[in-house]
Protein backbone atom coordinates (compact mmCIF):
# COMPACT_ATOMS: atom_id res chain seq x y z
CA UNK A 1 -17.44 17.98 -1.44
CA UNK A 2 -14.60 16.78 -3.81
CA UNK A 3 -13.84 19.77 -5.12
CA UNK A 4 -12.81 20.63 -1.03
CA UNK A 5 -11.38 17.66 -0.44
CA UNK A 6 -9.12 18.19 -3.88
CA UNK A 7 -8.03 21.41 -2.46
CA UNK A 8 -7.31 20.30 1.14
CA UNK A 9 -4.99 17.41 -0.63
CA UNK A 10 -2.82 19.96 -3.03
CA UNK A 11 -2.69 22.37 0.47
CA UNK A 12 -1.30 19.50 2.29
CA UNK A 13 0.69 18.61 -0.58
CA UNK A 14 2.62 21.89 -0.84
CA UNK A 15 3.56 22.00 2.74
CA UNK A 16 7.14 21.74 3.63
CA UNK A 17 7.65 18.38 5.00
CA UNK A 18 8.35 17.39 8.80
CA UNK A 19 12.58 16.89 9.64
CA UNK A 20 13.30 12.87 8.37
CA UNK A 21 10.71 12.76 5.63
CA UNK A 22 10.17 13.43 1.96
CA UNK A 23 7.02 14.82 1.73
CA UNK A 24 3.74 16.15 3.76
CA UNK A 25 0.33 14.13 3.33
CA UNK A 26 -2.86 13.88 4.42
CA UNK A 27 -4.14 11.12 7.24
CA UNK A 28 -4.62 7.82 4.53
CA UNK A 29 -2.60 9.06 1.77
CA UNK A 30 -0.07 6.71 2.00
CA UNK A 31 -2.30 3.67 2.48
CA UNK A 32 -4.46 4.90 -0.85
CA UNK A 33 -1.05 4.73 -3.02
CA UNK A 34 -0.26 1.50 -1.34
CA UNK A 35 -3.46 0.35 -2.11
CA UNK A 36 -3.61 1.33 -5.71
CA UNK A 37 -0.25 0.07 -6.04
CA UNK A 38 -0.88 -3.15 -4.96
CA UNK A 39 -4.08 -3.50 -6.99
CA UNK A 40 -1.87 -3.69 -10.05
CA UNK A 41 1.28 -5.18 -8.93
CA UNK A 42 -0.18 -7.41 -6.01
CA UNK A 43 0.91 -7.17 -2.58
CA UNK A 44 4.28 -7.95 -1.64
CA UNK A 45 5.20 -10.80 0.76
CA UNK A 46 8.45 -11.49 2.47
CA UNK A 47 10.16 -14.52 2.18
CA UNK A 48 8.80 -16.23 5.54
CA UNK A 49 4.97 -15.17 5.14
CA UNK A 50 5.26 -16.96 1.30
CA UNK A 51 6.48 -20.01 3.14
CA UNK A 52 4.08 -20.34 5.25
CA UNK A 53 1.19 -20.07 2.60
CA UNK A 54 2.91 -22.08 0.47
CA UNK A 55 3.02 -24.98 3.28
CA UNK A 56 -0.84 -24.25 4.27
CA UNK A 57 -1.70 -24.10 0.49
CA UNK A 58 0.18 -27.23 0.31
CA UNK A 59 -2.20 -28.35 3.22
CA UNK A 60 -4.96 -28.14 1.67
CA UNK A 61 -3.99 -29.17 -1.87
CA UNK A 62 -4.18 -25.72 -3.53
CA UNK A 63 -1.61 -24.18 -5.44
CA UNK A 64 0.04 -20.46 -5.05
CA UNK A 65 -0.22 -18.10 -7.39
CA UNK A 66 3.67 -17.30 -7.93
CA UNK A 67 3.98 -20.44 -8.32
């Protein structure tokens, strides 16, 4: 089974790329980078979603990582 699913992800890999993007991937691939991404670097917030978990952390007398 992996050794097909290996091959169907270097297939999809070498495929030329629809008009407006960089590359051709499988359904998930992008959320699997993201997510091993993330696992190491931690997810990235904007500005107004760290607000407001800094003001519910501050709530409930926690503090916030990045803190």
């Amino acid at each position: 089974f992996r050794t097909e699913v290996d091959r169907m992800v270097a297939a999809a890999s070498n495929l030329e790329p629809l008009p407006g993007y960089s590359r051709a991937s499988l359904p998930g691939g992008l959320e699997w980078e993201h997510e091993r991404e993330w696992a190491a670097r931690g997810i990235p917030l904007g500005t107004d979603h760290r607000q407001q978990l800094e003001e519910i952390a501050n709530e409930l007398g926690v503090s916030v990582p990045w803190k």
